[in-house]
PDB file of N, CA and C in Angstrom:
ATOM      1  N   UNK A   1      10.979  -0.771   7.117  1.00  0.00           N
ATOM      2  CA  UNK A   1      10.947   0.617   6.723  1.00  0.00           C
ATOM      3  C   UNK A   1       9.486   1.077   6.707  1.00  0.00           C
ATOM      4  N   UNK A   2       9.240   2.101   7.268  1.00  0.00           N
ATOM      5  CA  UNK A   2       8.212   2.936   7.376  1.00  0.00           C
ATOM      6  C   UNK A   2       7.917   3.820   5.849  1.00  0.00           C
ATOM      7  N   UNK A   3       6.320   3.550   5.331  1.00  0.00           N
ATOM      8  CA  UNK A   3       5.691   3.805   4.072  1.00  0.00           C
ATOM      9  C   UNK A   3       4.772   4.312   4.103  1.00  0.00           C
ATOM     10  N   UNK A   4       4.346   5.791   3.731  1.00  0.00           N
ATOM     11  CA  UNK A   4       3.411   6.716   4.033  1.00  0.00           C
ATOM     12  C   UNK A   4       2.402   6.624   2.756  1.00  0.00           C
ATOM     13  N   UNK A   5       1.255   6.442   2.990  1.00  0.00           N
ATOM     14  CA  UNK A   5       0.371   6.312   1.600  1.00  0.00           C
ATOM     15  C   UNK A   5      -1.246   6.978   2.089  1.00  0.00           C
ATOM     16  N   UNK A   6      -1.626   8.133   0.814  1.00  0.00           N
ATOM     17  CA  UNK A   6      -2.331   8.583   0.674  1.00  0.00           C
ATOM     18  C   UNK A   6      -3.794   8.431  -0.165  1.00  0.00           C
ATOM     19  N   UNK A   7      -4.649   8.333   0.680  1.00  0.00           N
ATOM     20  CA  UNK A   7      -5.783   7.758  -0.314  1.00  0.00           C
ATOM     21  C   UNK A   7      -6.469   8.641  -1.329  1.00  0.00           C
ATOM     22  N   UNK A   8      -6.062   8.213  -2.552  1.00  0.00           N
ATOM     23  CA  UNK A   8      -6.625   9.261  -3.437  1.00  0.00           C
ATOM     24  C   UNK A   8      -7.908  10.065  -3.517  1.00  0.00           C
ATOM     25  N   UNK A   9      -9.276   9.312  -3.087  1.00  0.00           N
ATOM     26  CA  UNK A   9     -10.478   9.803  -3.080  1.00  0.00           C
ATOM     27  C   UNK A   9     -10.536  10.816  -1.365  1.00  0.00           C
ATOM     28  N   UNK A  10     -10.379   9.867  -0.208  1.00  0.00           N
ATOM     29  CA  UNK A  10     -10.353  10.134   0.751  1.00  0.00           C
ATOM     30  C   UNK A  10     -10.007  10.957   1.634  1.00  0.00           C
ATOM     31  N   UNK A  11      -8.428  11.426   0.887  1.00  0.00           N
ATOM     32  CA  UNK A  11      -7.277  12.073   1.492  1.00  0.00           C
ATOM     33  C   UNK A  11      -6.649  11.738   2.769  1.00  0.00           C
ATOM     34  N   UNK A  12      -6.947  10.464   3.066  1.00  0.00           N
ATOM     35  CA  UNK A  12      -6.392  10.391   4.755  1.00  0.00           C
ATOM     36  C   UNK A  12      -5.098   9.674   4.382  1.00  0.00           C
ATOM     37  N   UNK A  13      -4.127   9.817   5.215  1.00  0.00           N
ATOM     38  CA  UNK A  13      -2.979   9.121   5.473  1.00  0.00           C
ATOM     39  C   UNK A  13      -2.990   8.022   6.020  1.00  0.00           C
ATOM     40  N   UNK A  14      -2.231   7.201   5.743  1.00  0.00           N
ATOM     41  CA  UNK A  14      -1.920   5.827   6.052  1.00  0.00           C
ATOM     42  C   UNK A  14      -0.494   5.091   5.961  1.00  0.00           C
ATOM     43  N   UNK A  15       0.069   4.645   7.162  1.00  0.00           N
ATOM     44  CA  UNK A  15       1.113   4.085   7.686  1.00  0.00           C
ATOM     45  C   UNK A  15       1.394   3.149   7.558  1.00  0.00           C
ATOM     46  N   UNK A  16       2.752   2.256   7.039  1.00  0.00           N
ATOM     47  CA  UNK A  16       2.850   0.874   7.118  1.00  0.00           C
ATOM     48  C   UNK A  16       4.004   0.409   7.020  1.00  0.00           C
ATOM     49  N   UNK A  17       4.822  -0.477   7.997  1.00  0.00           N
ATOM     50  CA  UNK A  17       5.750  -1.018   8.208  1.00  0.00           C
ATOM     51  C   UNK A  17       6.133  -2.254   7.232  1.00  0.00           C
ATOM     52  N   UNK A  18       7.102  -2.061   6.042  1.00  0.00           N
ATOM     53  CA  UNK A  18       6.970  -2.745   5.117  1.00  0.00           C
ATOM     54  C   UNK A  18       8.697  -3.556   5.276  1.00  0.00           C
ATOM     55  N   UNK A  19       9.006  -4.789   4.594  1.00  0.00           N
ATOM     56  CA  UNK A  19      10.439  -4.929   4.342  1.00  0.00           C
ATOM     57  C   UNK A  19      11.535  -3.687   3.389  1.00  0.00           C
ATOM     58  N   UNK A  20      10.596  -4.201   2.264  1.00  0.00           N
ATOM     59  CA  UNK A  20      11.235  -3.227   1.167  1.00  0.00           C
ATOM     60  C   UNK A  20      10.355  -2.690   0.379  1.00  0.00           C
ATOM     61  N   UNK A  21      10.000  -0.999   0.577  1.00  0.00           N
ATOM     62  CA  UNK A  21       9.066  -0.581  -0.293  1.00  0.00           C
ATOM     63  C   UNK A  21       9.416  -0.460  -1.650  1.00  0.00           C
ATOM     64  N   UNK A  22      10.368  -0.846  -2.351  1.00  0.00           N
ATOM     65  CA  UNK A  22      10.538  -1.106  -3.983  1.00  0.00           C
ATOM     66  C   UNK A  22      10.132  -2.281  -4.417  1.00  0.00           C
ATOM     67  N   UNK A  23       9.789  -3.501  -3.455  1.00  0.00           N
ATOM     68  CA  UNK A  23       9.274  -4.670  -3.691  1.00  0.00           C
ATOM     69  C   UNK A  23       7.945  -5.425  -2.555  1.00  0.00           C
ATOM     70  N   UNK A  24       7.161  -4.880  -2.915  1.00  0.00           N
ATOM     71  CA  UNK A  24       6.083  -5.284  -1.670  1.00  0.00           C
ATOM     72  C   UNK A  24       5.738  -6.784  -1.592  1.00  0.00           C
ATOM     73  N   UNK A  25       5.670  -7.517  -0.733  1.00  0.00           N
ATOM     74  CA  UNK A  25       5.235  -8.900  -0.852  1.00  0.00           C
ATOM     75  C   UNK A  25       3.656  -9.066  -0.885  1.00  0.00           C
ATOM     76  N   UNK A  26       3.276 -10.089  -1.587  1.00  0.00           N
ATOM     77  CA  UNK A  26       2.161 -10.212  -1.376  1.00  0.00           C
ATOM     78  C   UNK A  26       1.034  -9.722  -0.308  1.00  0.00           C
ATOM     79  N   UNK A  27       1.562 -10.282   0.836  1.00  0.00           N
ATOM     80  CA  UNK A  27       1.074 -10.406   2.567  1.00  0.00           C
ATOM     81  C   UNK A  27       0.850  -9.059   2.454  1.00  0.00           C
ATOM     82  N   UNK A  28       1.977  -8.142   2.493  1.00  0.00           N
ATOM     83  CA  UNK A  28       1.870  -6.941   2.326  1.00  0.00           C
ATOM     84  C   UNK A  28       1.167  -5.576   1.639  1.00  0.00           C
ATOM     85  N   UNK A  29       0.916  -6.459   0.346  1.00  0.00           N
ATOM     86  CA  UNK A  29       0.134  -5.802  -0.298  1.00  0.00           C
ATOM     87  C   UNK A  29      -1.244  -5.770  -0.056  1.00  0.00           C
ATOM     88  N   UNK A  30      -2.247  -7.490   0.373  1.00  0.00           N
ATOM     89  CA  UNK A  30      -2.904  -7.576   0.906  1.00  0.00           C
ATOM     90  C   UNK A  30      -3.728  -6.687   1.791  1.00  0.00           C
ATOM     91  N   UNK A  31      -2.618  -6.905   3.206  1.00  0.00           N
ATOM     92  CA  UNK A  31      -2.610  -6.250   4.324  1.00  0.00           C
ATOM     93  C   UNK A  31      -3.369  -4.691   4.190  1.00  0.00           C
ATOM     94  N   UNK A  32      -2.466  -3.633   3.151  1.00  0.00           N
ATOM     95  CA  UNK A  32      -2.436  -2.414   2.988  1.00  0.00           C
ATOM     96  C   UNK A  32      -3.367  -2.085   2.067  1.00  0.00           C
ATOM     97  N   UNK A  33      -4.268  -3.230   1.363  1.00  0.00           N
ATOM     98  CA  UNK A  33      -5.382  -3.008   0.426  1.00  0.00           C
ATOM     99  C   UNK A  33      -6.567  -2.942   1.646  1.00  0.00           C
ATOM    100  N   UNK A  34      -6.539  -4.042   1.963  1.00  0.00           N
ATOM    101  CA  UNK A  34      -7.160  -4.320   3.386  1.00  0.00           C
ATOM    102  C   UNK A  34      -7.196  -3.278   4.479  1.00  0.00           C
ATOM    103  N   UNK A  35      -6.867  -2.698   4.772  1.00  0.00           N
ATOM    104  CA  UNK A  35      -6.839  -1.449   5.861  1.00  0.00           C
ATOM    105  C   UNK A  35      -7.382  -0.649   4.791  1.00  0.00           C
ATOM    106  N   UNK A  36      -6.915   0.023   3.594  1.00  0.00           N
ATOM    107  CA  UNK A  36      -7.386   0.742   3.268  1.00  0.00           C
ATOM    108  C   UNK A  36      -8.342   0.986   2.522  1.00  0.00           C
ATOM    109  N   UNK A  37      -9.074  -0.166   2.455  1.00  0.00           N
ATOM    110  CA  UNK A  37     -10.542  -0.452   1.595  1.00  0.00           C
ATOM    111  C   UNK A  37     -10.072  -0.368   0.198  1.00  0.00           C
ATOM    112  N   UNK A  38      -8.921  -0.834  -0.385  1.00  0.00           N
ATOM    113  CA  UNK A  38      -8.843  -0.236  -2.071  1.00  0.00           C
ATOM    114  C   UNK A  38      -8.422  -1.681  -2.857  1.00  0.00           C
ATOM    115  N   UNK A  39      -8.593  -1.734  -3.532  1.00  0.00           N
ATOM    116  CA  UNK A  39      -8.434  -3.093  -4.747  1.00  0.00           C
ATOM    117  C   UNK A  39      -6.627  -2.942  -5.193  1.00  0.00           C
ATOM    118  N   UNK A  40      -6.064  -1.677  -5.189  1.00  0.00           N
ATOM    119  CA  UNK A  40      -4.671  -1.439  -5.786  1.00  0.00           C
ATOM    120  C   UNK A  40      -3.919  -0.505  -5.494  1.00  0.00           C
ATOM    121  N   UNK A  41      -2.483  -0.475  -4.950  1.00  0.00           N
ATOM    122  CA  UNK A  41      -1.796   0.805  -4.550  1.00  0.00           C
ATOM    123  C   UNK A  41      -0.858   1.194  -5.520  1.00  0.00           C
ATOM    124  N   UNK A  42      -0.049   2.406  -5.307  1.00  0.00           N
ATOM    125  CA  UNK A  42       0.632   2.906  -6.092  1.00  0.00           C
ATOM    126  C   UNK A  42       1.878   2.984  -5.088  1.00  0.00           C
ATOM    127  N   UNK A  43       2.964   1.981  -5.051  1.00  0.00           N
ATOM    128  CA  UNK A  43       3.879   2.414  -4.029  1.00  0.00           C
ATOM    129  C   UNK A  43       5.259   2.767  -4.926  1.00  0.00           C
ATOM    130  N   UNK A  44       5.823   4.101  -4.517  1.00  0.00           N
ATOM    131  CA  UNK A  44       6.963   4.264  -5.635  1.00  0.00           C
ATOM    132  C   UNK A  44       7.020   3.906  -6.960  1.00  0.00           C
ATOM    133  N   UNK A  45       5.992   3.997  -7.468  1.00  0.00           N
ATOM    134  CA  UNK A  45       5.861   4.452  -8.753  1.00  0.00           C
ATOM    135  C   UNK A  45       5.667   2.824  -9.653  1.00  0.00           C
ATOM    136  N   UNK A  46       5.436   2.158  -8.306  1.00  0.00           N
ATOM    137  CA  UNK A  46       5.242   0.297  -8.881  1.00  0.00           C
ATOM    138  C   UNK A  46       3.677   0.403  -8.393  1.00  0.00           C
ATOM    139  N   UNK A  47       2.827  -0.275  -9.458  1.00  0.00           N
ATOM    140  CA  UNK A  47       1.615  -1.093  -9.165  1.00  0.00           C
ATOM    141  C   UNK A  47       1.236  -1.833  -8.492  1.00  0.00           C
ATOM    142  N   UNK A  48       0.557  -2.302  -7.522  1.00  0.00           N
ATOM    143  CA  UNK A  48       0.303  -3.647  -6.886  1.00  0.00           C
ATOM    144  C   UNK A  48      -1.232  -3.668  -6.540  1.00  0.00           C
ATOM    145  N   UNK A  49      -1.776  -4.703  -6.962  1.00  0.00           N
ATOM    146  CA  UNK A  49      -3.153  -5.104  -6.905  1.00  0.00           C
ATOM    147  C   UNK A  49      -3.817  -6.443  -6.286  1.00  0.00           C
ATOM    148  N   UNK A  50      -4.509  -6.746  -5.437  1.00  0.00           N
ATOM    149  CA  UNK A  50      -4.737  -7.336  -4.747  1.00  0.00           C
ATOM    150  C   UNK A  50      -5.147  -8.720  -5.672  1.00  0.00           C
ATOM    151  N   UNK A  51      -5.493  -9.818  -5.677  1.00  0.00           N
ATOM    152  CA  UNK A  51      -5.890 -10.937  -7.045  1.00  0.00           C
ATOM    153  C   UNK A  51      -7.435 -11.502  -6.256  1.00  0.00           C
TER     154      UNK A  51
END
């Protein structure tokens, strides 16, 4: 499933092909910290932070 995420400071959009965006996997979370230069996302209203 396709997951649209917005960078709070930045404003640019960002794309990402995830399993299940109510449960991000690690790899995943990684990945999408990683592209987007940030330490932690906000996906659907769940936390996820890189360790």
């Amino acid at each position: 499933m396709i997951i649209t995420i917005q960078h709070q400071i930045e404003k640019t959009i960002h794309t990402f092909d995830v399993e299940d965006p109510d449960n991000l996997t690690s790899i995943e979370v990684l990945v999408i910290c990683s592209e987007m230069n940030v330490k932690g996302i906000l996906v659907n209203g769940k936390y996820y932070e890189t360790q």
